[in-house]
PDB file of N, CA and C in Angstrom:
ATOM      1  N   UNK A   1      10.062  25.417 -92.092  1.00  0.00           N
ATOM      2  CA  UNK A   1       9.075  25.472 -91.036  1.00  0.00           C
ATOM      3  C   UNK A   1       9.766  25.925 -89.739  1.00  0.00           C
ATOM      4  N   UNK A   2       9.378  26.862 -88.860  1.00  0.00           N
ATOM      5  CA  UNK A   2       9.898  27.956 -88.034  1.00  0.00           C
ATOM      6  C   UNK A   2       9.692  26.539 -86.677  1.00  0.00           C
ATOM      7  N   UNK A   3      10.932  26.573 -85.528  1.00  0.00           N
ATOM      8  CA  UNK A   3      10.898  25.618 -84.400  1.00  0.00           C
ATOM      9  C   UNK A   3       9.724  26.220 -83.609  1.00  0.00           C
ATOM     10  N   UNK A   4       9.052  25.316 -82.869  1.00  0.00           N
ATOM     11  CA  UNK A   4       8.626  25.831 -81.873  1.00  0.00           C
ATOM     12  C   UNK A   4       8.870  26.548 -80.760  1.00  0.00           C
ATOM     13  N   UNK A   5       8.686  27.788 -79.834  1.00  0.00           N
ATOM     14  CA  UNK A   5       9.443  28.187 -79.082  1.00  0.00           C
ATOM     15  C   UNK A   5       9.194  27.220 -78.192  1.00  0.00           C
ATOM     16  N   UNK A   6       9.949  27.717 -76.945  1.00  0.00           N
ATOM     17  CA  UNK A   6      10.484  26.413 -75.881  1.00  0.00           C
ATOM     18  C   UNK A   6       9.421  26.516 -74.966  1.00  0.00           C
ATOM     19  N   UNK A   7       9.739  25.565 -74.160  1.00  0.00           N
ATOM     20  CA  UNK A   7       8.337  25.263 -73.034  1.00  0.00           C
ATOM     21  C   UNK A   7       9.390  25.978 -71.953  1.00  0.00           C
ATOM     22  N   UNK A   8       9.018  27.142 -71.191  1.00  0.00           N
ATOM     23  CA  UNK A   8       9.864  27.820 -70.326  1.00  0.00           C
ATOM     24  C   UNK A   8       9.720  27.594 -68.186  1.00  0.00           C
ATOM     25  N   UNK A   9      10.515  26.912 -67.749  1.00  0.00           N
ATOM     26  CA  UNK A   9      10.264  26.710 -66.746  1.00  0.00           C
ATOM     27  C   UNK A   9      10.933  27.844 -65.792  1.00  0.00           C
ATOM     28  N   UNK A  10      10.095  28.426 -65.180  1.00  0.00           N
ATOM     29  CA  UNK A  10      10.629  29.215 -64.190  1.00  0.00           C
ATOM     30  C   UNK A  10      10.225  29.349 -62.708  1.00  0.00           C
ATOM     31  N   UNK A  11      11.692  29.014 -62.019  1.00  0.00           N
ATOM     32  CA  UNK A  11      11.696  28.563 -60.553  1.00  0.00           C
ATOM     33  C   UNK A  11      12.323  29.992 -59.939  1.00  0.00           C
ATOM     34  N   UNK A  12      11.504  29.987 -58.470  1.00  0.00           N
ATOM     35  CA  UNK A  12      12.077  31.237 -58.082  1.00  0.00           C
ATOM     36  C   UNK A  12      11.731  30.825 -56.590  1.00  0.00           C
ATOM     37  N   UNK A  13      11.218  29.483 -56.496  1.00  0.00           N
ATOM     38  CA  UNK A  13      10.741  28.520 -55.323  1.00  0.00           C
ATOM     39  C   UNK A  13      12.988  28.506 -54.460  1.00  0.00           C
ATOM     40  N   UNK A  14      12.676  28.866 -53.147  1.00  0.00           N
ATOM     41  CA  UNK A  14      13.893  28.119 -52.532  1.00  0.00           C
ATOM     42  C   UNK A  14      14.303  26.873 -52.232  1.00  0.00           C
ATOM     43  N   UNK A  15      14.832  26.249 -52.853  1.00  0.00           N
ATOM     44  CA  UNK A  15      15.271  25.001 -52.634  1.00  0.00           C
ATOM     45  C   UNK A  15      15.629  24.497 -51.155  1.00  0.00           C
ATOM     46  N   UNK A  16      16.245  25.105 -50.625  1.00  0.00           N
ATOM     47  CA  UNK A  16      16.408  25.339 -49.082  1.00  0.00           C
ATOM     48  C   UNK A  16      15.285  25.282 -48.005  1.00  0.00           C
ATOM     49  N   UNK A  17      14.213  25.256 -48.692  1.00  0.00           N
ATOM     50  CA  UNK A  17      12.892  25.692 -47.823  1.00  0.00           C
ATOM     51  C   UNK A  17      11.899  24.947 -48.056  1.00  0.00           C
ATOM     52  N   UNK A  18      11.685  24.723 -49.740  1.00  0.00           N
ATOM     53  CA  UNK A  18      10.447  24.200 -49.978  1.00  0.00           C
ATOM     54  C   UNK A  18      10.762  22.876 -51.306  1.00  0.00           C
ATOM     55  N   UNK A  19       9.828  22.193 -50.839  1.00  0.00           N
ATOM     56  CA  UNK A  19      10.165  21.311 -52.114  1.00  0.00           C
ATOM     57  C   UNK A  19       9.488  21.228 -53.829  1.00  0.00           C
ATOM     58  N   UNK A  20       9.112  22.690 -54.265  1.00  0.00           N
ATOM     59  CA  UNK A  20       9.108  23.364 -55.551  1.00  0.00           C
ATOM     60  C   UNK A  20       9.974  23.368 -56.444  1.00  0.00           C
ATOM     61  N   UNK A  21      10.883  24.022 -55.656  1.00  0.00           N
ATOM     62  CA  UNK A  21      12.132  23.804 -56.427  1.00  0.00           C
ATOM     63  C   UNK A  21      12.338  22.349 -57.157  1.00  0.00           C
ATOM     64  N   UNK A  22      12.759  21.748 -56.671  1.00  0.00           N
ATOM     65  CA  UNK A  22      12.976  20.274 -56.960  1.00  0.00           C
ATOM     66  C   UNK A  22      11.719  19.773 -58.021  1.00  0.00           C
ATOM     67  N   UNK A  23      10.578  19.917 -57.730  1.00  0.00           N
ATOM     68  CA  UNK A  23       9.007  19.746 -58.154  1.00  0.00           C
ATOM     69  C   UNK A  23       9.631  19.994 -59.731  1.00  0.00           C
ATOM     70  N   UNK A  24       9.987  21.566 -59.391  1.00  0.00           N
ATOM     71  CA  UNK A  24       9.656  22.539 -61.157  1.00  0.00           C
ATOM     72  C   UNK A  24      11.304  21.818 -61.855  1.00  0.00           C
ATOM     73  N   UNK A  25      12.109  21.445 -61.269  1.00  0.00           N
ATOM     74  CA  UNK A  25      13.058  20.878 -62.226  1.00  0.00           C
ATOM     75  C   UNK A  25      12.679  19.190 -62.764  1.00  0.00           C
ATOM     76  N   UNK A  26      11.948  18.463 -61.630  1.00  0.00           N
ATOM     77  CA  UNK A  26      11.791  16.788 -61.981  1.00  0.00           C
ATOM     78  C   UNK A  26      10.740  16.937 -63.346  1.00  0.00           C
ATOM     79  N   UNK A  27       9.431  17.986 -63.605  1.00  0.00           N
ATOM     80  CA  UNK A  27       8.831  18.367 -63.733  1.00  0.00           C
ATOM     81  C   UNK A  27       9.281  18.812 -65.805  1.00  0.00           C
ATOM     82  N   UNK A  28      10.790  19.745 -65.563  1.00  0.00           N
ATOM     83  CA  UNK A  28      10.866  19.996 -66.455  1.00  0.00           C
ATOM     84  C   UNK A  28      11.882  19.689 -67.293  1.00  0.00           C
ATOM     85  N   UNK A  29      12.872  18.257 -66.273  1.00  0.00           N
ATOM     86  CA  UNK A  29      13.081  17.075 -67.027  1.00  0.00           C
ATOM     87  C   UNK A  29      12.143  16.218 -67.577  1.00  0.00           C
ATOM     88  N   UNK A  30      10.852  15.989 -67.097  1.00  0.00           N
ATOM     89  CA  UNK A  30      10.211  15.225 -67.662  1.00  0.00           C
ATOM     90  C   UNK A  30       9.801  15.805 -69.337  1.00  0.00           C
ATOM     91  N   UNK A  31       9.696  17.328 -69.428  1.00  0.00           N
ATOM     92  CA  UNK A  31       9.357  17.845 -70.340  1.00  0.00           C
ATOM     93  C   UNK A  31      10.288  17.842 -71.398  1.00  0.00           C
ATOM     94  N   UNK A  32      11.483  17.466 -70.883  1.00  0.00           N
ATOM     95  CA  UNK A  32      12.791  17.444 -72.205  1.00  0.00           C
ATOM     96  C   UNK A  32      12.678  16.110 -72.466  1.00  0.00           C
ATOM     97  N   UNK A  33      12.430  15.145 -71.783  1.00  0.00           N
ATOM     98  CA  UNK A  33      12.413  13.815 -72.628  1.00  0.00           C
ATOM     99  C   UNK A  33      11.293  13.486 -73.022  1.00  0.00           C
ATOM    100  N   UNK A  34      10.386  14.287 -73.447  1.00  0.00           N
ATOM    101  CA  UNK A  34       9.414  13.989 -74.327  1.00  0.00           C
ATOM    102  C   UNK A  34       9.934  14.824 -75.519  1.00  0.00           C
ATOM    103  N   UNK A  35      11.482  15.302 -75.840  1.00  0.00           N
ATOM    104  CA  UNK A  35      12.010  15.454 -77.020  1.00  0.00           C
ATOM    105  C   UNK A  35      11.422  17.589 -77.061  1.00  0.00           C
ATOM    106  N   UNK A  36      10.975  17.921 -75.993  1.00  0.00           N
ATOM    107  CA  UNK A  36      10.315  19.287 -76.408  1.00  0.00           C
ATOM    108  C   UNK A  36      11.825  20.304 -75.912  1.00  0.00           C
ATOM    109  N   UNK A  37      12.197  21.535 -76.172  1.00  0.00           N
ATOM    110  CA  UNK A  37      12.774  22.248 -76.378  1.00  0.00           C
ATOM    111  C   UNK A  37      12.325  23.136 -74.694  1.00  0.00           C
ATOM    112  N   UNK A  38      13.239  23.430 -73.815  1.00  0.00           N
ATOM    113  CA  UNK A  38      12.875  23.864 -72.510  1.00  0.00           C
ATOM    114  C   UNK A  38      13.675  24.852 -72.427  1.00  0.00           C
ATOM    115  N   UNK A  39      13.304  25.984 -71.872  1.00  0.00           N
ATOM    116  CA  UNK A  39      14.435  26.794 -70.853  1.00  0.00           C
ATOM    117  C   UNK A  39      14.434  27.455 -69.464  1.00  0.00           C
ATOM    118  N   UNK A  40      15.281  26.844 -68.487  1.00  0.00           N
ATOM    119  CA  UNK A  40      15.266  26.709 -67.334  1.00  0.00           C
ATOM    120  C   UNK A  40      15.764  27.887 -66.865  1.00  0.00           C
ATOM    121  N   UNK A  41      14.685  29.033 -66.115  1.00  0.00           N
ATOM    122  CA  UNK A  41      15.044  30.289 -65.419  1.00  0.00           C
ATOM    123  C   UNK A  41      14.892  30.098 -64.075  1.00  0.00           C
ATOM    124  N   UNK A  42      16.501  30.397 -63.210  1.00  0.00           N
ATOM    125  CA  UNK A  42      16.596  30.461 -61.958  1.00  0.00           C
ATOM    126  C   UNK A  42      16.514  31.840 -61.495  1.00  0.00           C
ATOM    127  N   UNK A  43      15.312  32.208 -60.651  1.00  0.00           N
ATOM    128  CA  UNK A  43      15.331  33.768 -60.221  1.00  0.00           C
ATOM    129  C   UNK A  43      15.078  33.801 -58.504  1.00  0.00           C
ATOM    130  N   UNK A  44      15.903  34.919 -57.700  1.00  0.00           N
ATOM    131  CA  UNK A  44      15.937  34.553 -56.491  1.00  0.00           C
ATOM    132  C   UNK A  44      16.382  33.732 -55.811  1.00  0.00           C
ATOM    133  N   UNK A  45      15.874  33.555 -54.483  1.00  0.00           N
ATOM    134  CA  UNK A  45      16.826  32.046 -54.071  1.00  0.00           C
ATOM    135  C   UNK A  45      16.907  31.114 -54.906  1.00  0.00           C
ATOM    136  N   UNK A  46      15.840  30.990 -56.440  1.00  0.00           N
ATOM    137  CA  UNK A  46      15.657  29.256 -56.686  1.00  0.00           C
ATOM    138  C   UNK A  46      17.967  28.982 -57.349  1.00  0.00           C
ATOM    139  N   UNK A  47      18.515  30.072 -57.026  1.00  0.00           N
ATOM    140  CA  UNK A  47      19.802  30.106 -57.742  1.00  0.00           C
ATOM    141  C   UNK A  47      20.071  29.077 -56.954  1.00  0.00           C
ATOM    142  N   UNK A  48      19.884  28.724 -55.543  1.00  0.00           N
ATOM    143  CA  UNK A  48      20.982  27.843 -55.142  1.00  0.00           C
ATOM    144  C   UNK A  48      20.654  25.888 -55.407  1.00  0.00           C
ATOM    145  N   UNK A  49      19.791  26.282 -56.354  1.00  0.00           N
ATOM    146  CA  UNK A  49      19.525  24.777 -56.760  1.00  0.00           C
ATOM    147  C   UNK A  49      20.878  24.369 -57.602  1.00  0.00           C
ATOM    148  N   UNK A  50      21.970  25.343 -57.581  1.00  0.00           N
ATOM    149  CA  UNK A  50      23.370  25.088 -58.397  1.00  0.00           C
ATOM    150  C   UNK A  50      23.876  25.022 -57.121  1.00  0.00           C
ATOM    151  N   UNK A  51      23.982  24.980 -55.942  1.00  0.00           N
ATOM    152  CA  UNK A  51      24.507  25.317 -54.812  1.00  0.00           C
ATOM    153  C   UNK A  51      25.509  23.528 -54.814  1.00  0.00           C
ATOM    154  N   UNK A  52      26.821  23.894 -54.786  1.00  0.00           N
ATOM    155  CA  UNK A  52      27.565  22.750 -54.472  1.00  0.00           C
ATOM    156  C   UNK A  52      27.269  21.425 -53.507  1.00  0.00           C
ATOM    157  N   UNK A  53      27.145  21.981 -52.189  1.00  0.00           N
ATOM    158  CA  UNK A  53      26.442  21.212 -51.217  1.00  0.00           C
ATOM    159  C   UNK A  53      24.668  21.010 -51.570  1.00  0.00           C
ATOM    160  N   UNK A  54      24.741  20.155 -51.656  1.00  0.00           N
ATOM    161  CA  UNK A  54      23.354  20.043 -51.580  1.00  0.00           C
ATOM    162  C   UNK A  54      22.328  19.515 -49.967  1.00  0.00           C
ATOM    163  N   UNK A  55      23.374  19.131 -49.265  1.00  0.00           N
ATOM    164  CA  UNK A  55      22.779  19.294 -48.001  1.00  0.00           C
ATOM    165  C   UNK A  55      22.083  19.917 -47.383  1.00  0.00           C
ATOM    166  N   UNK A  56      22.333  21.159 -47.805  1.00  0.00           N
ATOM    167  CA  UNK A  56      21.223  22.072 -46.905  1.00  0.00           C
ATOM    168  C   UNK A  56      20.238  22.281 -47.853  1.00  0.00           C
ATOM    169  N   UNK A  57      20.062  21.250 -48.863  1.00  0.00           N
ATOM    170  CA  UNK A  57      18.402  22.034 -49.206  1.00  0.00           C
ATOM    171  C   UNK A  57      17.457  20.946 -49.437  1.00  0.00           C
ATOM    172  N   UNK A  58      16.529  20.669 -49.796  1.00  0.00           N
ATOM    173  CA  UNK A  58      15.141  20.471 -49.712  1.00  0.00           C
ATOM    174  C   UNK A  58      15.409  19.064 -50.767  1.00  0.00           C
ATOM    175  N   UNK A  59      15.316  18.136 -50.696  1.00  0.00           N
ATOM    176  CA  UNK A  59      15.315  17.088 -51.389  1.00  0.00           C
ATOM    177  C   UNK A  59      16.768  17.117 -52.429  1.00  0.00           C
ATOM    178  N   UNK A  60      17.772  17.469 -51.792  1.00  0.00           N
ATOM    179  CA  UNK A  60      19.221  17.669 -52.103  1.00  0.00           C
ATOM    180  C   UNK A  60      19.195  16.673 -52.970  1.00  0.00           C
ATOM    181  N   UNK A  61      19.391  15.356 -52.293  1.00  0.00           N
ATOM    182  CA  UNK A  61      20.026  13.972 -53.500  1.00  0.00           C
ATOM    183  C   UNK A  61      19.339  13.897 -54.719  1.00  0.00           C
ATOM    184  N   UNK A  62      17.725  14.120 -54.985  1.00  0.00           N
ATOM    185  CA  UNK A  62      17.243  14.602 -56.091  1.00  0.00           C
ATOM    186  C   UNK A  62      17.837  15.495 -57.031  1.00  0.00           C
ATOM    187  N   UNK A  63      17.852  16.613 -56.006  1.00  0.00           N
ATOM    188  CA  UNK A  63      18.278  17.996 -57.233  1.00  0.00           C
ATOM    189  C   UNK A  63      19.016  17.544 -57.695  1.00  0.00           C
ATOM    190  N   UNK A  64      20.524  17.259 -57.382  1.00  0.00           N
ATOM    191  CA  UNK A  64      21.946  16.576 -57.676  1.00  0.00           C
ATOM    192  C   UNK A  64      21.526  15.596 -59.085  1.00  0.00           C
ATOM    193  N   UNK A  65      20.399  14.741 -58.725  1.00  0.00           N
ATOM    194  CA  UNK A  65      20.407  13.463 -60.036  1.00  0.00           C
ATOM    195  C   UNK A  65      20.094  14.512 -61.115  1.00  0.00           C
ATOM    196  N   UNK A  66      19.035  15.783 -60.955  1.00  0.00           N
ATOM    197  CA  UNK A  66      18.518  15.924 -61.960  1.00  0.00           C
ATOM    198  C   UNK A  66      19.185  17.341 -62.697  1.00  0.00           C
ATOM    199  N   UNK A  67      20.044  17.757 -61.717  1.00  0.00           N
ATOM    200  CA  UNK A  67      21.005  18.528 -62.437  1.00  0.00           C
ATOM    201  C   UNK A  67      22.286  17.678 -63.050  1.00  0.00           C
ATOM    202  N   UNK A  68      22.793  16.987 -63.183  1.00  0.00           N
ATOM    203  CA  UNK A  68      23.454  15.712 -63.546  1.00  0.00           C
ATOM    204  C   UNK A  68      22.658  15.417 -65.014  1.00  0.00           C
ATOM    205  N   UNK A  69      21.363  15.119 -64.822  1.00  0.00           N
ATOM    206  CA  UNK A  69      20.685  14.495 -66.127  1.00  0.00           C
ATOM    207  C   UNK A  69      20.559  15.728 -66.859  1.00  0.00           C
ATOM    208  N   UNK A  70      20.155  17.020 -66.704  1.00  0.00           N
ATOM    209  CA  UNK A  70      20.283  18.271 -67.356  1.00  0.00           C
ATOM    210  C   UNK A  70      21.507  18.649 -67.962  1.00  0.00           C
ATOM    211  N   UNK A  71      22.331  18.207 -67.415  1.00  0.00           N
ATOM    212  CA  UNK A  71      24.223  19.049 -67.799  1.00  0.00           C
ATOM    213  C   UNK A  71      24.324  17.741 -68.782  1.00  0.00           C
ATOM    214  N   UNK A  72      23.664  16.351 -68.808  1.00  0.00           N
ATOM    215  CA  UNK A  72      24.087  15.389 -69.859  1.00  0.00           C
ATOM    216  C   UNK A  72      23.842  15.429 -70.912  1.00  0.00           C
ATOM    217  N   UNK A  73      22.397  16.366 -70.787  1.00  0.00           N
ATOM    218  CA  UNK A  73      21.685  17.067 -72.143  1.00  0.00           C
ATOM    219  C   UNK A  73      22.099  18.211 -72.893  1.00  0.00           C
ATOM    220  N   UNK A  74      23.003  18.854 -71.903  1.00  0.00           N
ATOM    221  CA  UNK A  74      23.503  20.392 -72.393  1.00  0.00           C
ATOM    222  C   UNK A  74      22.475  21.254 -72.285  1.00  0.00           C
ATOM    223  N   UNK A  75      21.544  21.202 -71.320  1.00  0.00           N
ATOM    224  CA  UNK A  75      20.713  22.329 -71.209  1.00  0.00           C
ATOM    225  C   UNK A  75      21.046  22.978 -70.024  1.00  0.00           C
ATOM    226  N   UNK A  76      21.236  23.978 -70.136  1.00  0.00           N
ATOM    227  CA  UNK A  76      22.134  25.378 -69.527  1.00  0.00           C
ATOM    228  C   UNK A  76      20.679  26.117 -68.841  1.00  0.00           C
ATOM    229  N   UNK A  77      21.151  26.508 -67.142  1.00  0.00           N
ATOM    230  CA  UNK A  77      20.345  27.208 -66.604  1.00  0.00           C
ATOM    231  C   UNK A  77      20.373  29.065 -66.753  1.00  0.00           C
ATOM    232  N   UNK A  78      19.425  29.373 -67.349  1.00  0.00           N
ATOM    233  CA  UNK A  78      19.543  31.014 -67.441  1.00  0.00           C
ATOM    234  C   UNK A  78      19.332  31.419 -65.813  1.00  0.00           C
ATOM    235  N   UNK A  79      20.148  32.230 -65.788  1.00  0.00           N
ATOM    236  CA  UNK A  79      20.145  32.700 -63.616  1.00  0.00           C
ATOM    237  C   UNK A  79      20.134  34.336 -63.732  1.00  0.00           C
ATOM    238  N   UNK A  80      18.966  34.797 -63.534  1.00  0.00           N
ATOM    239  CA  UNK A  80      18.862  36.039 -62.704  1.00  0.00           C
ATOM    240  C   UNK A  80      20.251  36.452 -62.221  1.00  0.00           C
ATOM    241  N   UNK A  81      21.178  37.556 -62.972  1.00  0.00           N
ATOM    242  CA  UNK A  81      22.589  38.368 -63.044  1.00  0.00           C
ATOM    243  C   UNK A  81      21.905  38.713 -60.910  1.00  0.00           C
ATOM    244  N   UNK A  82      21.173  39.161 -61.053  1.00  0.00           N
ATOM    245  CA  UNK A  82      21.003  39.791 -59.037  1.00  0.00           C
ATOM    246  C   UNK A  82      20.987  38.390 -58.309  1.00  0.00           C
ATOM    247  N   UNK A  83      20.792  37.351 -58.686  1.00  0.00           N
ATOM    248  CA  UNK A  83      20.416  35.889 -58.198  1.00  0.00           C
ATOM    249  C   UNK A  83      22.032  35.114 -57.573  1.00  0.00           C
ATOM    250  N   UNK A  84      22.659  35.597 -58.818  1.00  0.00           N
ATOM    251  CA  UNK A  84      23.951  34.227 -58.674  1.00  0.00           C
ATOM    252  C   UNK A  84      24.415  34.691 -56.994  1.00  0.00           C
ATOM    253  N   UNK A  85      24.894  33.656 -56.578  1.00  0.00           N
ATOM    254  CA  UNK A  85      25.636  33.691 -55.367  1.00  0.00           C
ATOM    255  C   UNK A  85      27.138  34.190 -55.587  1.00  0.00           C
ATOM    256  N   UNK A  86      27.517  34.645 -54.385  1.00  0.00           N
ATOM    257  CA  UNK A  86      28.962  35.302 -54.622  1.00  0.00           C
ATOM    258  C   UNK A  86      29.567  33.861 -54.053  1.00  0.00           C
ATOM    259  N   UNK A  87      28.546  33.012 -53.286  1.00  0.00           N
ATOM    260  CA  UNK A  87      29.928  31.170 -52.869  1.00  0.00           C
ATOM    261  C   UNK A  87      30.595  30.699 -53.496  1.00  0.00           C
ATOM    262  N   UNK A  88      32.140  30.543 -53.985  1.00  0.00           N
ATOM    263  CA  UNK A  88      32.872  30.133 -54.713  1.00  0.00           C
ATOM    264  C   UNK A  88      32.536  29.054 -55.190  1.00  0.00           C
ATOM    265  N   UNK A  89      31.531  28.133 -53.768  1.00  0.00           N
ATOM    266  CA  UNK A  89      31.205  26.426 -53.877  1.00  0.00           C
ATOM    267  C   UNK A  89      29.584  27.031 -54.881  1.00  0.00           C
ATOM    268  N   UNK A  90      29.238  28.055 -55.304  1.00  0.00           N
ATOM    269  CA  UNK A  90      28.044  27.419 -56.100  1.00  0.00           C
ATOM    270  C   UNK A  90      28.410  27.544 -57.583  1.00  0.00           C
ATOM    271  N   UNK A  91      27.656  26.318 -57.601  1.00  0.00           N
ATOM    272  CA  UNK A  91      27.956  25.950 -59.198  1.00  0.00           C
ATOM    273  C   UNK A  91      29.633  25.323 -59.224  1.00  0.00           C
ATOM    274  N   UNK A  92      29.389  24.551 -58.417  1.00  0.00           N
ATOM    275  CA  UNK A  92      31.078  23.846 -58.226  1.00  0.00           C
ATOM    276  C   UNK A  92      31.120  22.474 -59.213  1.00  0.00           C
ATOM    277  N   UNK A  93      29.679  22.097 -60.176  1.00  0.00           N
ATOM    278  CA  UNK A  93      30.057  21.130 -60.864  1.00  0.00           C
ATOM    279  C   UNK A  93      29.975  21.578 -62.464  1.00  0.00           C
ATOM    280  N   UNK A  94      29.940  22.817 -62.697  1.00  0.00           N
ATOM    281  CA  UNK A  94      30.382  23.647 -63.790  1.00  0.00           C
ATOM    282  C   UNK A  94      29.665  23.317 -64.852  1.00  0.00           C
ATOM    283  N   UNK A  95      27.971  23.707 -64.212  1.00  0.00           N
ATOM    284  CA  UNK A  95      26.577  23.549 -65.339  1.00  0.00           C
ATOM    285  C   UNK A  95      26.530  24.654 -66.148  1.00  0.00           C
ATOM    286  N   UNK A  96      25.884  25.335 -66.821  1.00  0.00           N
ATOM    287  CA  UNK A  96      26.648  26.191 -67.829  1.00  0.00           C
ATOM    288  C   UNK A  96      25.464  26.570 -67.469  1.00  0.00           C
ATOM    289  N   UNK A  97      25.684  28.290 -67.032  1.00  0.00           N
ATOM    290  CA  UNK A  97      24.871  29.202 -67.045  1.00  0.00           C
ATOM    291  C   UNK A  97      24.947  30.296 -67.720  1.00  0.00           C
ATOM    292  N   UNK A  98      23.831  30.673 -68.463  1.00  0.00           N
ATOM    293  CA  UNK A  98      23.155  31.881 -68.773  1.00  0.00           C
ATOM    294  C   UNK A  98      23.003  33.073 -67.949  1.00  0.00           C
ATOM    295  N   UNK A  99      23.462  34.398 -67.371  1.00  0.00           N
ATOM    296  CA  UNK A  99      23.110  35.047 -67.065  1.00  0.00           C
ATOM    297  C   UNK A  99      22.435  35.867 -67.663  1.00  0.00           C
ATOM    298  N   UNK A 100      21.047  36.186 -67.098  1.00  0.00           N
ATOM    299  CA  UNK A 100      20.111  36.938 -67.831  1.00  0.00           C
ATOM    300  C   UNK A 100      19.875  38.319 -67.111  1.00  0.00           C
ATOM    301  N   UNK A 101      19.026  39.383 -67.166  1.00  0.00           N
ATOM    302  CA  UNK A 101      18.991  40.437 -66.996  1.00  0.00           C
ATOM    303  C   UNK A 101      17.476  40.155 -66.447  1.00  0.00           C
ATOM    304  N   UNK A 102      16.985  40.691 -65.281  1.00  0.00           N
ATOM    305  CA  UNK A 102      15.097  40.687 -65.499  1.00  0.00           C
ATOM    306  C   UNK A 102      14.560  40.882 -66.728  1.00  0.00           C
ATOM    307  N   UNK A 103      14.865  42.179 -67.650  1.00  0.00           N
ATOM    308  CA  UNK A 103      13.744  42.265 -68.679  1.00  0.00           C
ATOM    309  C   UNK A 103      14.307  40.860 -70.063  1.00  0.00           C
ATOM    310  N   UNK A 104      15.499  39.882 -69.607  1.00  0.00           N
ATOM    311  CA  UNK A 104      15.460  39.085 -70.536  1.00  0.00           C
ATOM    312  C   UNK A 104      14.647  37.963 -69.904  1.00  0.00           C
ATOM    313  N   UNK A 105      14.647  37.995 -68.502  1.00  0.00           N
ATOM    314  CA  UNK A 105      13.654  36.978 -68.191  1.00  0.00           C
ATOM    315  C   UNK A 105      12.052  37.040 -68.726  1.00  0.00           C
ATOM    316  N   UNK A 106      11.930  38.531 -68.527  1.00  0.00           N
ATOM    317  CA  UNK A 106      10.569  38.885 -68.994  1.00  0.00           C
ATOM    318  C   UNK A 106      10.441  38.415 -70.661  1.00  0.00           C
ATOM    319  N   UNK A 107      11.226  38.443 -71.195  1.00  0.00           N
ATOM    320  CA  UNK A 107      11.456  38.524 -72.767  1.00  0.00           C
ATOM    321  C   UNK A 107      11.175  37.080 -72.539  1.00  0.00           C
ATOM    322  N   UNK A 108      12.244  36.289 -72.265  1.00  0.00           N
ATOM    323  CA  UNK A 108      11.980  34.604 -72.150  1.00  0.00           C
ATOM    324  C   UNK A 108      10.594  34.036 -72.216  1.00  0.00           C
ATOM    325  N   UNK A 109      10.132  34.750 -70.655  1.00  0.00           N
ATOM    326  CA  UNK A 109       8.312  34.314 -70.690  1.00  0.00           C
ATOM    327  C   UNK A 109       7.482  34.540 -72.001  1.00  0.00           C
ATOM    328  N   UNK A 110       7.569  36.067 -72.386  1.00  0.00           N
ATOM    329  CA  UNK A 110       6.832  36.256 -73.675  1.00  0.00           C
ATOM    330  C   UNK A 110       6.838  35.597 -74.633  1.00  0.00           C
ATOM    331  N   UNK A 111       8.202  35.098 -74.954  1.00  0.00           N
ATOM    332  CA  UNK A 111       8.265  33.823 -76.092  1.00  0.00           C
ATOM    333  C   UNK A 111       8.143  32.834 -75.864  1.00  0.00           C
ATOM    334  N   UNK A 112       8.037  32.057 -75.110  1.00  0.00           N
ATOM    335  CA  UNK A 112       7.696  31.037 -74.541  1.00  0.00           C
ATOM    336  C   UNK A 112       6.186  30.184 -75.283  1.00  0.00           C
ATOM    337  N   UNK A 113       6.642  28.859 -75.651  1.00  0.00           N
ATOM    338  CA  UNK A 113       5.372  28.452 -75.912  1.00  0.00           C
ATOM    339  C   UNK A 113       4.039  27.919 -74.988  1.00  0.00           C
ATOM    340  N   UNK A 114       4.777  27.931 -73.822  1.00  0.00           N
ATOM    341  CA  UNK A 114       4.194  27.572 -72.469  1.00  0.00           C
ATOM    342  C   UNK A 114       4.826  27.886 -71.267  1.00  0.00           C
ATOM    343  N   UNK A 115       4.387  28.210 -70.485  1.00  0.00           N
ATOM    344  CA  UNK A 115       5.665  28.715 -69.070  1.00  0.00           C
ATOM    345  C   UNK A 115       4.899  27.913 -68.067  1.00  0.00           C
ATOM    346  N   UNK A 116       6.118  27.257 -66.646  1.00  0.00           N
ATOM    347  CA  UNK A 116       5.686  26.830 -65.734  1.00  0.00           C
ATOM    348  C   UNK A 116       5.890  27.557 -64.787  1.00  0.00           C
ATOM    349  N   UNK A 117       5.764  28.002 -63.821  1.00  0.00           N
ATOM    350  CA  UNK A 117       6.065  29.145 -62.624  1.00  0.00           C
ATOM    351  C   UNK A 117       5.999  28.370 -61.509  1.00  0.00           C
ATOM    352  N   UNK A 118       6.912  28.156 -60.476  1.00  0.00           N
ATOM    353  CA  UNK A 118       7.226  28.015 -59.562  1.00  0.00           C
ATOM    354  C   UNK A 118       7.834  28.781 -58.369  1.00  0.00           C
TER     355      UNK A 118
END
């Protein structure tokens, strides 16, 4: 019997600015511990939700718990290849990213058994 494809969350919300970001990740932790299969696309600013400091953004001490509870699961953020930051400090707690291409993001959505957009 063939898996289900994944429930696909994709943030492109700035963390820095708005509190979406944060929303579409609490959002799509909740969706992995109901045991469902997720994959987390960072496109645009939403990249600096890997951003080392979390001070400068939008419900920082959150993001931090729930990237923490994500990296405990081994679920790896796919990041928009034009997205990643050139800051040495992002991604300074060494979450395992996917770099994707746009048309693999596009590909992602299509298979997707559900997509969230943020």
């Amino acid at each position: 019997m063939p898996e289900d494809p994944p429930v696909v969350v994709l943030i492109s919300a700035d963390p820095r600015a708005s509190h979406r970001a944060n929303e579409a990740m609490r959002i799509g932790l909740g969706i992995v511990a109901g045991e469902n299969d997720v994959t987390f696309v960072l496109s645009g600013p939403a990249a600096h939700l890997l951003d080392g400091d979390t001070d400068d953004l939008v419900d920082g001490d959150d993001i931090a718990k729930f990237r923490a509870n994500l990296r405990a699961l081994g679920i790896p953020f796919h990041v928009a290849t034009d997205a990643i930051p050139t800051d040495p400090n992002w991604n300074a707690e060494g979450h395992e990213v996917v770099p994707v291409s746009r048309e693999r993001i596009a590909e992602l959505v299509r298979r997707g058994r559900r997509v969230l957009v943020f």
